[in-house]
PDB file of N, CA and C in Angstrom:
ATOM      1  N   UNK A   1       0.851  -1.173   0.000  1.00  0.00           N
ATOM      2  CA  UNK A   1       0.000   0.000   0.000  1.00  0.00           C
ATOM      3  C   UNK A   1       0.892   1.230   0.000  1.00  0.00           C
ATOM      4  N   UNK A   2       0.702   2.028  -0.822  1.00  0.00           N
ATOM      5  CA  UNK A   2       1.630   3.340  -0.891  1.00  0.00           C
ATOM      6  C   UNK A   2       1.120   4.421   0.148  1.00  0.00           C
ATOM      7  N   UNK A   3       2.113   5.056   0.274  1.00  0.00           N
ATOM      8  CA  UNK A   3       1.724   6.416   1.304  1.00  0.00           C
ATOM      9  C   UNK A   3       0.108   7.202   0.493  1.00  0.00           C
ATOM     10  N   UNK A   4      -1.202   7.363   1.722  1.00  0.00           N
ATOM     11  CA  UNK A   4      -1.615   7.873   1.338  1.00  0.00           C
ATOM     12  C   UNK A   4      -3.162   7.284   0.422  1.00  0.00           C
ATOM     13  N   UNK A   5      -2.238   5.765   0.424  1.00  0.00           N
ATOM     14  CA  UNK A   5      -3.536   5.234  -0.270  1.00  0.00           C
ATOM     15  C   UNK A   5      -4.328   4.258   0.594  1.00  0.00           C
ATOM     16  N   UNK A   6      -5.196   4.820   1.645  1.00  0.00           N
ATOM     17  CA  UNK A   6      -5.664   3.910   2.973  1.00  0.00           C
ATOM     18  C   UNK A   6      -6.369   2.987   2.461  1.00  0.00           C
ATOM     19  N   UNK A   7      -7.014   3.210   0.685  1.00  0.00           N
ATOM     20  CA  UNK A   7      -8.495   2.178   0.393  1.00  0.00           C
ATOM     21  C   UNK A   7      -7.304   1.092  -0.089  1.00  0.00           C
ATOM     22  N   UNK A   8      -6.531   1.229  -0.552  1.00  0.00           N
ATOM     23  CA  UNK A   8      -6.412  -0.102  -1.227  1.00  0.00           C
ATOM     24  C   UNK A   8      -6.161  -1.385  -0.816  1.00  0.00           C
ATOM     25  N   UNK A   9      -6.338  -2.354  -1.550  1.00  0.00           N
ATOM     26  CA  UNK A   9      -6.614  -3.715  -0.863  1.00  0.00           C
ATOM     27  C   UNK A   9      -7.812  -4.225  -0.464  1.00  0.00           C
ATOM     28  N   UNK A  10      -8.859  -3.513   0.154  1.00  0.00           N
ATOM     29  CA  UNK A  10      -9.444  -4.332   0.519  1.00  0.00           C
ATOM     30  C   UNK A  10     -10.409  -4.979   0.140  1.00  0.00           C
ATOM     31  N   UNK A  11     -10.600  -5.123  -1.324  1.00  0.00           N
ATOM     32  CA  UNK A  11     -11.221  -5.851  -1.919  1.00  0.00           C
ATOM     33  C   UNK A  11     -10.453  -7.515  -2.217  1.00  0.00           C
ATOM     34  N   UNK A  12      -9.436  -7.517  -2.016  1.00  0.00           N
ATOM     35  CA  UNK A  12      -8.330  -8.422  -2.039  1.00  0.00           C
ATOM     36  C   UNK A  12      -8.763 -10.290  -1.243  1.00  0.00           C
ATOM     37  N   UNK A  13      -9.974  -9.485  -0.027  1.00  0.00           N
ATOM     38  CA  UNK A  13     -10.436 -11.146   0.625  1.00  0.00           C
ATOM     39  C   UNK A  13     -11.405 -11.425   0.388  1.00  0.00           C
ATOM     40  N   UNK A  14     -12.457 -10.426  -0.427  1.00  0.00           N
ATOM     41  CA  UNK A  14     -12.973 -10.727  -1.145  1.00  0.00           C
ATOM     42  C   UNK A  14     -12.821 -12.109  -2.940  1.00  0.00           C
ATOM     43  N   UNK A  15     -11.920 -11.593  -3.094  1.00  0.00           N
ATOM     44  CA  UNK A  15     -11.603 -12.106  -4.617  1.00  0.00           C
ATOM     45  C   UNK A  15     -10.848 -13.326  -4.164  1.00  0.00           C
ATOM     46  N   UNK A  16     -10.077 -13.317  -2.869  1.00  0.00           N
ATOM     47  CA  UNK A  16      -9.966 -14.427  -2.331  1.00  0.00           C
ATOM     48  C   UNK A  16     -10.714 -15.329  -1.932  1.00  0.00           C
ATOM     49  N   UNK A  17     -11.625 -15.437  -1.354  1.00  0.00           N
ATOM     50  CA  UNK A  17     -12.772 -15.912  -1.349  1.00  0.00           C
ATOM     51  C   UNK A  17     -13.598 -16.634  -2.134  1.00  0.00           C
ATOM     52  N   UNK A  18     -14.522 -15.507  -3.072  1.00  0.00           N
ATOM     53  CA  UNK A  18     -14.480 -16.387  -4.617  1.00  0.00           C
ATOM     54  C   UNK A  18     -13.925 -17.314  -5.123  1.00  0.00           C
ATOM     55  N   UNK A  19     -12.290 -16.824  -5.285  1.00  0.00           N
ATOM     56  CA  UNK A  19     -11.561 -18.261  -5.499  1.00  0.00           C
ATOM     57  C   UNK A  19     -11.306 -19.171  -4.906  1.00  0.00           C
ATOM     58  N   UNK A  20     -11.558 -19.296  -3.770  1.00  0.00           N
ATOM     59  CA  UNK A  20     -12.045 -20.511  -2.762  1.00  0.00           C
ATOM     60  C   UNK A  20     -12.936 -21.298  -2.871  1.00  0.00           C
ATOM     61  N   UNK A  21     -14.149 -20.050  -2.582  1.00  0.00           N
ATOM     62  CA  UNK A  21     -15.008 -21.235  -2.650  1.00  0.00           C
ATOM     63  C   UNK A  21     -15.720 -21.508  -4.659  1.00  0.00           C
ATOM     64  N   UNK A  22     -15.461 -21.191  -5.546  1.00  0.00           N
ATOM     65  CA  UNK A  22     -15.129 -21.353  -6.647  1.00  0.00           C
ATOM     66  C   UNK A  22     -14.535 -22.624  -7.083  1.00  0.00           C
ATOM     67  N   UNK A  23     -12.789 -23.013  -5.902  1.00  0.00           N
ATOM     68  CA  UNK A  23     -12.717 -24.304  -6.166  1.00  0.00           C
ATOM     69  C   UNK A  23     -13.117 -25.261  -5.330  1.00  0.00           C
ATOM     70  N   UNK A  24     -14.089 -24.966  -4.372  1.00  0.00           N
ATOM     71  CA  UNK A  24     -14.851 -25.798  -3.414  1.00  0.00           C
ATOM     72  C   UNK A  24     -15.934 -26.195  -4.687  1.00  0.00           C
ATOM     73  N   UNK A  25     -16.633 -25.649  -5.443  1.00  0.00           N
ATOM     74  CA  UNK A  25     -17.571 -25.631  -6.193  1.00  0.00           C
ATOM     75  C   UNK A  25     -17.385 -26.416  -7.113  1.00  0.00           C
ATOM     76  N   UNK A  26     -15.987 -26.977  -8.160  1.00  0.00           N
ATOM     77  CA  UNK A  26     -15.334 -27.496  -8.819  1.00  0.00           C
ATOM     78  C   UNK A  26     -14.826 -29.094  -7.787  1.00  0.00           C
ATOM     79  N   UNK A  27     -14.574 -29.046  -6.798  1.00  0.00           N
ATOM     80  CA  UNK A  27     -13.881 -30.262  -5.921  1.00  0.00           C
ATOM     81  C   UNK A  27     -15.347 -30.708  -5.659  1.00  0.00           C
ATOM     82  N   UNK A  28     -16.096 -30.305  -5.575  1.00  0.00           N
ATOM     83  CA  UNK A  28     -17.991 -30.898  -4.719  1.00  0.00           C
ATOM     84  C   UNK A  28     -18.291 -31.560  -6.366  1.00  0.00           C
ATOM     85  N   UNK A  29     -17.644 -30.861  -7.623  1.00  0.00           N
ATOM     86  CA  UNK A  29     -19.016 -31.454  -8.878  1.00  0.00           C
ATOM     87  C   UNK A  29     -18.084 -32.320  -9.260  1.00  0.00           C
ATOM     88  N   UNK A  30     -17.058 -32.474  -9.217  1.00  0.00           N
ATOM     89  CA  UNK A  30     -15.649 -34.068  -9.603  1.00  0.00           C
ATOM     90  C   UNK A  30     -16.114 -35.400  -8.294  1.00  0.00           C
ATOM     91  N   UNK A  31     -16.162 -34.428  -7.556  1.00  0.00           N
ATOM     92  CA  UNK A  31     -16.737 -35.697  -6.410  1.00  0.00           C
ATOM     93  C   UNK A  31     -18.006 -36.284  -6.110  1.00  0.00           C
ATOM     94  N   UNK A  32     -18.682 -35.596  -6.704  1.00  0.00           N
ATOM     95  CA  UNK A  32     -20.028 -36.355  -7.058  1.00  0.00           C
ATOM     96  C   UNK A  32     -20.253 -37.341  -8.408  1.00  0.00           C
ATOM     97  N   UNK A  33     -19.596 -36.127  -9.341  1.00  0.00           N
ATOM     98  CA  UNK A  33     -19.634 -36.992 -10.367  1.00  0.00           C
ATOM     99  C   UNK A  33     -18.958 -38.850 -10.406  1.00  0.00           C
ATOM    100  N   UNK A  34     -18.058 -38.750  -9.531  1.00  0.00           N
ATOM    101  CA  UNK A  34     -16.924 -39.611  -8.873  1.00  0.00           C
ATOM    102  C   UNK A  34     -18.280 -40.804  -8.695  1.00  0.00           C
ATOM    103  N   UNK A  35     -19.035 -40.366  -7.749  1.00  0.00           N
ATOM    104  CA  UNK A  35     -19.796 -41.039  -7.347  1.00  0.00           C
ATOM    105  C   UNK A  35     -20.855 -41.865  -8.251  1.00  0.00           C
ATOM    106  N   UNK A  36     -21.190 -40.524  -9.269  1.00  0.00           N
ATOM    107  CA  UNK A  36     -21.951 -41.541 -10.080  1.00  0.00           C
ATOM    108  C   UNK A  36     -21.562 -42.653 -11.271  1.00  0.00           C
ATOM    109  N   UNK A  37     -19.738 -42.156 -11.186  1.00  0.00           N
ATOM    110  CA  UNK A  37     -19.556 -43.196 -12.414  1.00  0.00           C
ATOM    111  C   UNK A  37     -18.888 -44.576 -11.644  1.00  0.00           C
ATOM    112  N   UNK A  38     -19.021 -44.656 -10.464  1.00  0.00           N
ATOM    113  CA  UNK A  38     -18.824 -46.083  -9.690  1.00  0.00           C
ATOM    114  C   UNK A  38     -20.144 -46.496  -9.687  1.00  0.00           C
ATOM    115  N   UNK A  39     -21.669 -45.722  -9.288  1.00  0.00           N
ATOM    116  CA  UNK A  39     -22.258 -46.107  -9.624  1.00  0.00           C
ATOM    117  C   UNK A  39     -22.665 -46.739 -10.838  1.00  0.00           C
ATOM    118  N   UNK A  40     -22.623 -46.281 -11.773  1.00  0.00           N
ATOM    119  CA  UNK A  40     -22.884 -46.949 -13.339  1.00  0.00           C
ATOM    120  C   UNK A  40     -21.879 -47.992 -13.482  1.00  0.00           C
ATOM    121  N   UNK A  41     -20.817 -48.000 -13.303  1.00  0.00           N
ATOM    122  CA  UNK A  41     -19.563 -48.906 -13.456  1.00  0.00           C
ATOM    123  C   UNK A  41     -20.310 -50.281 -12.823  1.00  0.00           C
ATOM    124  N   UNK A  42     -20.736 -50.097 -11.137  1.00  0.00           N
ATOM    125  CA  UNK A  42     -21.039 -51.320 -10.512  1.00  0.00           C
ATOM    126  C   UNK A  42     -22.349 -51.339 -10.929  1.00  0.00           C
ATOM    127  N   UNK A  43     -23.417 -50.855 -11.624  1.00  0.00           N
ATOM    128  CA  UNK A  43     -24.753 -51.278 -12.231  1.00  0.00           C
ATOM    129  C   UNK A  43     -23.993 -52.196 -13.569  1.00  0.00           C
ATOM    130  N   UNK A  44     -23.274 -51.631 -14.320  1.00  0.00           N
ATOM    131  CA  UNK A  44     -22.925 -52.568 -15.461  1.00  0.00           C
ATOM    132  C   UNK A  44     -21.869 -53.796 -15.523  1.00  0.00           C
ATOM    133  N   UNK A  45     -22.236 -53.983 -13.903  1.00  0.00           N
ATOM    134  CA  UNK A  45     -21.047 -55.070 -14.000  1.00  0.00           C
ATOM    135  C   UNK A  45     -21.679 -56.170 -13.173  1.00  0.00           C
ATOM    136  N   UNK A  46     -21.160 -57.245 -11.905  1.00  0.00           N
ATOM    137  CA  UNK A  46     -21.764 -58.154 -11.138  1.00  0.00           C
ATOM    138  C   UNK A  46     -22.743 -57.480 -10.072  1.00  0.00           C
ATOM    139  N   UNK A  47     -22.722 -56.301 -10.368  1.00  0.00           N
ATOM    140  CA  UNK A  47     -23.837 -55.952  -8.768  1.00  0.00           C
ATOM    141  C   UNK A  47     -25.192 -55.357  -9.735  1.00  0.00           C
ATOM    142  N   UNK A  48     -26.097 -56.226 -10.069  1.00  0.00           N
ATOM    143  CA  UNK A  48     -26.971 -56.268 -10.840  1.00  0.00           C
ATOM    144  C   UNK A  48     -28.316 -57.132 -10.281  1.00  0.00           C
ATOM    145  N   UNK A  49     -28.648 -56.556  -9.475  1.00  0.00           N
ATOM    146  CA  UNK A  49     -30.192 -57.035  -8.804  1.00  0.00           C
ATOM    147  C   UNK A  49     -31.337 -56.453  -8.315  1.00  0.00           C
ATOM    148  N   UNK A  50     -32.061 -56.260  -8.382  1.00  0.00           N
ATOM    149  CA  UNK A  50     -33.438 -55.576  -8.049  1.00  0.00           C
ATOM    150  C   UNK A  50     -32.847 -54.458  -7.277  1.00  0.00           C
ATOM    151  N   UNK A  51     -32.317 -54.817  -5.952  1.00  0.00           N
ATOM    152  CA  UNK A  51     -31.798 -54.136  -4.778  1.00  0.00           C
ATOM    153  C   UNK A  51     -31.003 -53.056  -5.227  1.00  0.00           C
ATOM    154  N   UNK A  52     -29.770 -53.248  -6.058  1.00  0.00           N
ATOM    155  CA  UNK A  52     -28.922 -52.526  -6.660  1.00  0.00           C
ATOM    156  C   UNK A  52     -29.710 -51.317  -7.765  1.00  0.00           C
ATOM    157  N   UNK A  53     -30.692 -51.990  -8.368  1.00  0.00           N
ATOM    158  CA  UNK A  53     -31.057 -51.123  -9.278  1.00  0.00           C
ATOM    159  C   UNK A  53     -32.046 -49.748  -8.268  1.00  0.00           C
ATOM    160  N   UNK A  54     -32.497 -49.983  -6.794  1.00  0.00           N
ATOM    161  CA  UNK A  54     -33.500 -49.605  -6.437  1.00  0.00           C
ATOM    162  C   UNK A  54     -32.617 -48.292  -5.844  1.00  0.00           C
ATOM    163  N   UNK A  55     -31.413 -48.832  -5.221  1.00  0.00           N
ATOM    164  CA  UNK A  55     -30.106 -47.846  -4.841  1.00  0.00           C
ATOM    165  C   UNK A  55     -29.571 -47.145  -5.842  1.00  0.00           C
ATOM    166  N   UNK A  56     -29.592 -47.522  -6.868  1.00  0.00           N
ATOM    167  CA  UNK A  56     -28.989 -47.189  -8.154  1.00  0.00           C
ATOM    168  C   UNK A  56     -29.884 -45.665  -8.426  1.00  0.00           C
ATOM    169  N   UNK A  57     -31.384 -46.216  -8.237  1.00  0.00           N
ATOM    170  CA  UNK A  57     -32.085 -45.339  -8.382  1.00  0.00           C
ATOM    171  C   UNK A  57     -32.150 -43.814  -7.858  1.00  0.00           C
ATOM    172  N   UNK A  58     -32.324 -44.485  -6.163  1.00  0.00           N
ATOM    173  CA  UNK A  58     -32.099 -43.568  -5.260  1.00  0.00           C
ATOM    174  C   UNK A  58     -31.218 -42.440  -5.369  1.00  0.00           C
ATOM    175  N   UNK A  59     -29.714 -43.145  -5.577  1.00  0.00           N
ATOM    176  CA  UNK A  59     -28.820 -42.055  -6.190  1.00  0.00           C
ATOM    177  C   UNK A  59     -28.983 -41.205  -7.039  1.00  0.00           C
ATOM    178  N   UNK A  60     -29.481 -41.751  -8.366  1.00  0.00           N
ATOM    179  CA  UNK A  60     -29.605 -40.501  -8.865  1.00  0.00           C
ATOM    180  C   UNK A  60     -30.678 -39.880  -9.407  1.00  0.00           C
ATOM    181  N   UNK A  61     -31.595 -40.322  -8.298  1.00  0.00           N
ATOM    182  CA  UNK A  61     -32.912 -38.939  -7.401  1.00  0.00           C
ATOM    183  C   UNK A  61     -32.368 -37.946  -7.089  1.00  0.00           C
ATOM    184  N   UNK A  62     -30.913 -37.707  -6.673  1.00  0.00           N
ATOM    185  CA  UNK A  62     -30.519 -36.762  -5.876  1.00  0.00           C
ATOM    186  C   UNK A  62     -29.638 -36.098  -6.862  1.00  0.00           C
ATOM    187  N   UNK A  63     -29.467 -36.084  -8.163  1.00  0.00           N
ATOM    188  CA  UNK A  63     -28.206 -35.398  -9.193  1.00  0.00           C
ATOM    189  C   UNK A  63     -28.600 -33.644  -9.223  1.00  0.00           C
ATOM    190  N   UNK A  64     -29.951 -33.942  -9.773  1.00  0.00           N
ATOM    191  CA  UNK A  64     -30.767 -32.140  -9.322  1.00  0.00           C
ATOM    192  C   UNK A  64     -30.457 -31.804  -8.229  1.00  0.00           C
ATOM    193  N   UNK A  65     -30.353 -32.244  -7.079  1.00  0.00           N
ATOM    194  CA  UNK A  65     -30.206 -31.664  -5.881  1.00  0.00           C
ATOM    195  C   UNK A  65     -28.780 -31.043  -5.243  1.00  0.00           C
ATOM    196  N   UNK A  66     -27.573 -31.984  -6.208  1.00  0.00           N
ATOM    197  CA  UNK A  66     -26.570 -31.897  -6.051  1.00  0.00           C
ATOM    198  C   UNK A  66     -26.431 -31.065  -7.099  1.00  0.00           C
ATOM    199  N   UNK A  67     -26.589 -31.010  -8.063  1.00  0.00           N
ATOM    200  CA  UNK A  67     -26.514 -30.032  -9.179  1.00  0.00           C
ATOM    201  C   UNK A  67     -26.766 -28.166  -8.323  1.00  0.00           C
ATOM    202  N   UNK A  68     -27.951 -28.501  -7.567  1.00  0.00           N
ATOM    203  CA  UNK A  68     -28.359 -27.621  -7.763  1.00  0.00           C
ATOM    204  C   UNK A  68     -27.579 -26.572  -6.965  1.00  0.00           C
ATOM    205  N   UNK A  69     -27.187 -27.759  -5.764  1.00  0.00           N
ATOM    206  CA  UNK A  69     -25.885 -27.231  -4.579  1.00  0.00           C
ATOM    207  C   UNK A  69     -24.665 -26.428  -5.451  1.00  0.00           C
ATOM    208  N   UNK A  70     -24.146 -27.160  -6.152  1.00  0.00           N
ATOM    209  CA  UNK A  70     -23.031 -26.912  -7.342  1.00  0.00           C
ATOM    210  C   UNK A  70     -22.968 -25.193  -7.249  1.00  0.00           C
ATOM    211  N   UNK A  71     -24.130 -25.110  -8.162  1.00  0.00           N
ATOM    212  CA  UNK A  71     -24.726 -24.074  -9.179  1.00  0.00           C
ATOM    213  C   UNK A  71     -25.143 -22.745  -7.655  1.00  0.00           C
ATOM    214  N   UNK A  72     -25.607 -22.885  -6.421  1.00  0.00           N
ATOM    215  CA  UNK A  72     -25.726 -22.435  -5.502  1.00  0.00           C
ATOM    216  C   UNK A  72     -24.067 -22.138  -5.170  1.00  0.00           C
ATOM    217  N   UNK A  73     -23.052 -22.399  -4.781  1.00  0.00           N
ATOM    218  CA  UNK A  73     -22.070 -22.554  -4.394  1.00  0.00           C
ATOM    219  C   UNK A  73     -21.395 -21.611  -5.327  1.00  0.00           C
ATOM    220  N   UNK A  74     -21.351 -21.935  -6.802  1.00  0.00           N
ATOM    221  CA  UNK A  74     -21.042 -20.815  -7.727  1.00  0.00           C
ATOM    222  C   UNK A  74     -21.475 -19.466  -7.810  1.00  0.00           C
ATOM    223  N   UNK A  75     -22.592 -19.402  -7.148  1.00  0.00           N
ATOM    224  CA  UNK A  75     -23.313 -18.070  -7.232  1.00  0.00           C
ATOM    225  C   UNK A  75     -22.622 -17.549  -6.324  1.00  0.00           C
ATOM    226  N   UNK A  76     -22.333 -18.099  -5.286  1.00  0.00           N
ATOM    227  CA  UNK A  76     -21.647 -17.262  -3.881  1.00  0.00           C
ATOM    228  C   UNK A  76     -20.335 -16.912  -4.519  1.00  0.00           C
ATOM    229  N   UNK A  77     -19.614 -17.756  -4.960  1.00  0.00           N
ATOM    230  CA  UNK A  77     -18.359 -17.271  -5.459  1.00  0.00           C
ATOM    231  C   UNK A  77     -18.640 -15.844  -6.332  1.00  0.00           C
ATOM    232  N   UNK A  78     -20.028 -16.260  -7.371  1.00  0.00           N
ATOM    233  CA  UNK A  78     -19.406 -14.705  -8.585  1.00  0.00           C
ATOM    234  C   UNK A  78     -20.073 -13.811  -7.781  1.00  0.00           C
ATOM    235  N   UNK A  79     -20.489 -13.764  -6.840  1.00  0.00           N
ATOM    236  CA  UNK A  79     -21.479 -12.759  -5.570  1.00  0.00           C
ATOM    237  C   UNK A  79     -19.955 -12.031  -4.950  1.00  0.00           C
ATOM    238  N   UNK A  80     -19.503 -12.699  -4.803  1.00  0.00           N
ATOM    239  CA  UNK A  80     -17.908 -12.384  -4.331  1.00  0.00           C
ATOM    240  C   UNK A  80     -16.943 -11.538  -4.887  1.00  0.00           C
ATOM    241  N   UNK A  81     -16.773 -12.053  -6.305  1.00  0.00           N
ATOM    242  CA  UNK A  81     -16.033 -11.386  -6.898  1.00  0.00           C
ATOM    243  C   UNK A  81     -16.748 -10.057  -7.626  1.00  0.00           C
ATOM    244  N   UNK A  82     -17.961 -10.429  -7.642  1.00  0.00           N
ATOM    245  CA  UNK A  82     -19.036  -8.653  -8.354  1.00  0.00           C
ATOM    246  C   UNK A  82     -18.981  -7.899  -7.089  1.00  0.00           C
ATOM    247  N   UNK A  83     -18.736  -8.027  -5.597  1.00  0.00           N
ATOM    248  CA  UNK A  83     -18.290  -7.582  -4.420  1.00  0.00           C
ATOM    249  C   UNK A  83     -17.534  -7.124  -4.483  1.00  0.00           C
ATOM    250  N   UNK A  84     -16.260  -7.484  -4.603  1.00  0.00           N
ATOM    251  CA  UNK A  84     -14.885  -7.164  -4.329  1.00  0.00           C
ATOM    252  C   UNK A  84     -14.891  -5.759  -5.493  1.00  0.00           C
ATOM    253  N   UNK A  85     -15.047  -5.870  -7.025  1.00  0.00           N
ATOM    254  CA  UNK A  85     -15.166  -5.068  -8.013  1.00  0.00           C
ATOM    255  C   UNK A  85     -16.061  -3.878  -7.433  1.00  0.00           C
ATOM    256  N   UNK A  86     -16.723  -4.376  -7.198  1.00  0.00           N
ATOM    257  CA  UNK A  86     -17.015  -2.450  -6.729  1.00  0.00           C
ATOM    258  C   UNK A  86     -16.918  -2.144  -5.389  1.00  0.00           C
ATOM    259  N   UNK A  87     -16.489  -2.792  -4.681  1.00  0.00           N
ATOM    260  CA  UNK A  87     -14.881  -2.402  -3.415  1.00  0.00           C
ATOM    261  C   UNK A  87     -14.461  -1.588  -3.965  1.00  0.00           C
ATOM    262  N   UNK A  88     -13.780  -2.008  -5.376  1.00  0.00           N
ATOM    263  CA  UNK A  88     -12.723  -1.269  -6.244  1.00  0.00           C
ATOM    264  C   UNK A  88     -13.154  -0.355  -6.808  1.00  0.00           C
ATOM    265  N   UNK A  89     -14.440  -0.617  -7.239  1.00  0.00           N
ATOM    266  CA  UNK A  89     -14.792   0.604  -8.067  1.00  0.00           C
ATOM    267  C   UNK A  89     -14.870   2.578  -6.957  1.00  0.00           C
ATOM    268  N   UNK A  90     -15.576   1.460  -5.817  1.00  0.00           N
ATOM    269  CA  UNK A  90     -16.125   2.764  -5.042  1.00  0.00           C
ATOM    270  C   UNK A  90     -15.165   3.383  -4.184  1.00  0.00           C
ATOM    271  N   UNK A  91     -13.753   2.615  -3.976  1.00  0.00           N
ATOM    272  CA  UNK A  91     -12.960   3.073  -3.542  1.00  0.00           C
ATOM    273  C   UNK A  91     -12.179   3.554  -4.410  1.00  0.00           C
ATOM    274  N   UNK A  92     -12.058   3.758  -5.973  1.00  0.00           N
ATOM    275  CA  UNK A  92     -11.327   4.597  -7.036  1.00  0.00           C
ATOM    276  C   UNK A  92     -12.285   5.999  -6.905  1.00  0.00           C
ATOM    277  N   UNK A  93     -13.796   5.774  -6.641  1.00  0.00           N
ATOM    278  CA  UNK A  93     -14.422   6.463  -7.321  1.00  0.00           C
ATOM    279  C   UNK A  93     -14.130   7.685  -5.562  1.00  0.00           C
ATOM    280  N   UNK A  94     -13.894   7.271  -4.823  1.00  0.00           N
ATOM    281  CA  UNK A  94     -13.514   8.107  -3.720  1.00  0.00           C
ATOM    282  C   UNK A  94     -12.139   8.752  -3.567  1.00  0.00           C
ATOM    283  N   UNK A  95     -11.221   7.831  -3.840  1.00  0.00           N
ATOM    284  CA  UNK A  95      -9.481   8.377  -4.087  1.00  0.00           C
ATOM    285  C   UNK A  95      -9.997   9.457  -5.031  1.00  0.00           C
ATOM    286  N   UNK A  96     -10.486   9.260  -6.334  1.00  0.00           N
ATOM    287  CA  UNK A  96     -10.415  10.308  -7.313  1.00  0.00           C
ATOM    288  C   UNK A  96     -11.461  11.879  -6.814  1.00  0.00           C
ATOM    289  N   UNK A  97     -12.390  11.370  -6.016  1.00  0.00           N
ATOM    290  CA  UNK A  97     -13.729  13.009  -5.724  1.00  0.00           C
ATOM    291  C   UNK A  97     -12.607  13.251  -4.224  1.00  0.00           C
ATOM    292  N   UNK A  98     -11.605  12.837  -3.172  1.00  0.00           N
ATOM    293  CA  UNK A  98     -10.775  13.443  -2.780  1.00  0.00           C
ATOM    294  C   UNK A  98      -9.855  13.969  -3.066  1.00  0.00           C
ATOM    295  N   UNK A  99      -9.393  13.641  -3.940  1.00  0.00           N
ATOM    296  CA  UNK A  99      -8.156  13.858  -4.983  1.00  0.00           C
ATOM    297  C   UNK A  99      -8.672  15.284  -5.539  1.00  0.00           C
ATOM    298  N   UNK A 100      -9.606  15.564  -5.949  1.00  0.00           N
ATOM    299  CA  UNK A 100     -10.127  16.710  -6.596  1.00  0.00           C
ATOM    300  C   UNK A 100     -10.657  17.919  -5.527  1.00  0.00           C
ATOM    301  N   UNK A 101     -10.211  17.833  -4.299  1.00  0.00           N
ATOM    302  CA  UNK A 101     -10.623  18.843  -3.287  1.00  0.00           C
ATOM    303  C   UNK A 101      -9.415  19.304  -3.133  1.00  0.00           C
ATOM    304  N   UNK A 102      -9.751  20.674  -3.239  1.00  0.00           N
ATOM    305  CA  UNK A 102      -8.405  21.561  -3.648  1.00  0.00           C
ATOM    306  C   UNK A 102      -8.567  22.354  -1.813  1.00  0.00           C
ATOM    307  N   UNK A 103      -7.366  22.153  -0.798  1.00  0.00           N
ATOM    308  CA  UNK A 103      -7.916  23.050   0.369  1.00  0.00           C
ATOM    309  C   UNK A 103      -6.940  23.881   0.740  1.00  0.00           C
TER     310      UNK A 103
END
């Protein structure tokens, strides 16, 4: 931070953030997906019985739901980073209307 410039930065844990949970959002949809291709793997292989298919099912009752978590999780992230940006914006837009007071 230079002499003088008290705003800057702090949009900085913001955008950190975002990119957090951004790759929380990315690690949750590999690990589900994870889930469903053991599922299909063990439907198309020896675990093939009423029971299996009924679990089989069950699982993916829940893909919308997990989807939808995903897609929820992403929103917080770009909520974050459209945050942080006008941090930035409103703290330029203040350096510059102080900057212009002549005393």
């Amino acid at each position: 931070m230079a002499d003088g410039d008290i705003f800057a930065g702090h949009s900085g844990g913001l955008q950190e953030a975002g990119q957090s949970i951004e790759k929380a959002a990315s690690n949750f949809e590999k690990e589900y997906e994870r889930i469903y291709q053991i599922i299909d793997a063990l439907i198309g292989s020896e675990w093939s019985s009423p029971g299996a298919s009924v679990i089989a099912k069950k699982i993916e009752e829940q893909r919308p739901n997990l989807i939808a978590m995903k897609d929820a999780i992403r929103a917080y992230s770009s909520y974050c980073f459209r945050t942080a940006d006008r941090v930035e914006t409103n703290e330029d837009n203040i350096i510059s209307g102080v900057g212009g007071i002549n005393g």
